[in-house]
Protein backbone atom coordinates (compact mmCIF):
# COMPACT_ATOMS: atom_id res chain seq x y z
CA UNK A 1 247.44 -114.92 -21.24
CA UNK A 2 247.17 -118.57 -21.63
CA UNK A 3 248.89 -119.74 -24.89
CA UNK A 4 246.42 -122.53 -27.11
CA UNK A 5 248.49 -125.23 -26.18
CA UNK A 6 247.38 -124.65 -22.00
CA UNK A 7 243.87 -124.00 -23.54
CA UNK A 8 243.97 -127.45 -25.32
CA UNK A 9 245.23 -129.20 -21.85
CA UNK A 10 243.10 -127.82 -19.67
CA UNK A 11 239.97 -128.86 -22.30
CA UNK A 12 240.69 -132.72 -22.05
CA UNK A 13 241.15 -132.13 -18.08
CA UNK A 14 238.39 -130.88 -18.21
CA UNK A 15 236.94 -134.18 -19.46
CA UNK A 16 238.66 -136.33 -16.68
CA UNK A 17 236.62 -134.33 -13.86
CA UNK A 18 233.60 -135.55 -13.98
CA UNK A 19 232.95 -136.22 -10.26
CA UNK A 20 231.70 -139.12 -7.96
CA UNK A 21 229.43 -141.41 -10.01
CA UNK A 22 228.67 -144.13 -7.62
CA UNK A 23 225.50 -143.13 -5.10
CA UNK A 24 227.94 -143.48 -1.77
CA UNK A 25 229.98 -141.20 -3.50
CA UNK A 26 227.70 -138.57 -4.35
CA UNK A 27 225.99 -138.90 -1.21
CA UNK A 28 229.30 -137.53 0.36
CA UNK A 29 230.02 -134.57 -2.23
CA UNK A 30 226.65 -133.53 -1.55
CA UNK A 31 227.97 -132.55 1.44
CA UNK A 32 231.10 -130.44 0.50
CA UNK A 33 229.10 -127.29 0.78
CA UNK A 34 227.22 -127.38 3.49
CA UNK A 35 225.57 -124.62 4.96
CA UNK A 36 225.25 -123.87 8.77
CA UNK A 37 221.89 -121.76 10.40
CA UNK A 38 219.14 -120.49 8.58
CA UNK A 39 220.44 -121.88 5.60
CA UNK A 40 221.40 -125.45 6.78
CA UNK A 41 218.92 -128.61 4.74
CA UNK A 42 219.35 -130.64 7.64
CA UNK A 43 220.40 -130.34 11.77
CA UNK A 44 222.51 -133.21 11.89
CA UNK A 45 225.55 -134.07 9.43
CA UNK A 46 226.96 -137.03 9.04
CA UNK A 47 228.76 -138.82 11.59
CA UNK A 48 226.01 -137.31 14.03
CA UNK A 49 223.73 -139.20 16.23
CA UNK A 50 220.35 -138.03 15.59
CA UNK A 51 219.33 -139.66 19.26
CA UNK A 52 221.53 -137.48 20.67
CA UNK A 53 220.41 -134.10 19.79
CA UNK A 54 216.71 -135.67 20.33
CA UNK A 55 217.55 -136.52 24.41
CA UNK A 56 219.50 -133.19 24.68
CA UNK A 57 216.65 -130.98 22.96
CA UNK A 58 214.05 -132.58 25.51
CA UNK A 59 215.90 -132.12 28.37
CA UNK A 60 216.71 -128.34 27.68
CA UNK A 61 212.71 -129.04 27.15
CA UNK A 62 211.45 -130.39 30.20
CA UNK A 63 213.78 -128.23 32.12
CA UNK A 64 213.25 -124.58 30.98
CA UNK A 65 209.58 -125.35 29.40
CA UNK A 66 209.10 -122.81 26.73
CA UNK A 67 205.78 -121.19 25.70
CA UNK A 68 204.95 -119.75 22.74
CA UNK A 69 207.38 -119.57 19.35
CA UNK A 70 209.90 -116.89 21.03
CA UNK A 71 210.86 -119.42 23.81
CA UNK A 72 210.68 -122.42 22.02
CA UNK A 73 212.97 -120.89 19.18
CA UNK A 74 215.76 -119.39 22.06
CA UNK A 75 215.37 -123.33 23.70
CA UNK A 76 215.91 -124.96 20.60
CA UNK A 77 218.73 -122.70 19.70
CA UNK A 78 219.97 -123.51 23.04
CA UNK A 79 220.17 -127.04 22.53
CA UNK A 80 221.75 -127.04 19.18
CA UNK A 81 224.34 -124.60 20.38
CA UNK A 82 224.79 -126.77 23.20
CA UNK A 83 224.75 -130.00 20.96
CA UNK A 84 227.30 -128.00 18.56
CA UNK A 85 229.82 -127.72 21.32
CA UNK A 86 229.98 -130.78 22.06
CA UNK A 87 231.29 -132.52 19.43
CA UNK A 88 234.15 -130.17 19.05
């Protein structure tokens, strides 16, 4: 059990955490829980080239081209998978 004096401390802590106020600073704790897959906002993170996914998605694209929502969803995948990889 935490004695009143902890209790106390931990309350004006508490006060001293407020988190990133300017917008570059936000902008990057925005970021500390983000989601992969189905439940990712965005493809790219940052730090990724946007271009680059683009030319690798249209040559999985022109190469395999997919008809109808099945194959276009397994080609996309592909890509991103394949994009993914990569930058590891």
């Amino acid at each position: 059990m935490s004695s009143q004096a902890q209790i106390d401390a931990n309350r004006v802590n508490s006060q001293k955490s407020t988190g990133p106020t300017s917008p570059e600073g936000k902008a990057v704790s925005s970021l500390n829980a983000l989601k992969s897959g189905i439940d990712a906002q965005s493809e790219i993170i940052r730090d990724e080239d946007p271009a680059a996914l683009a030319a690798l998605s249209a040559a999985f694209h022109l190469e395999f081209h997919p008809s109808g929502p099945n194959q276009l969803a397994l080609v996309d995948t592909l890509s991103y998978a394949s994009h993914c990889t990569s930058l590891a």
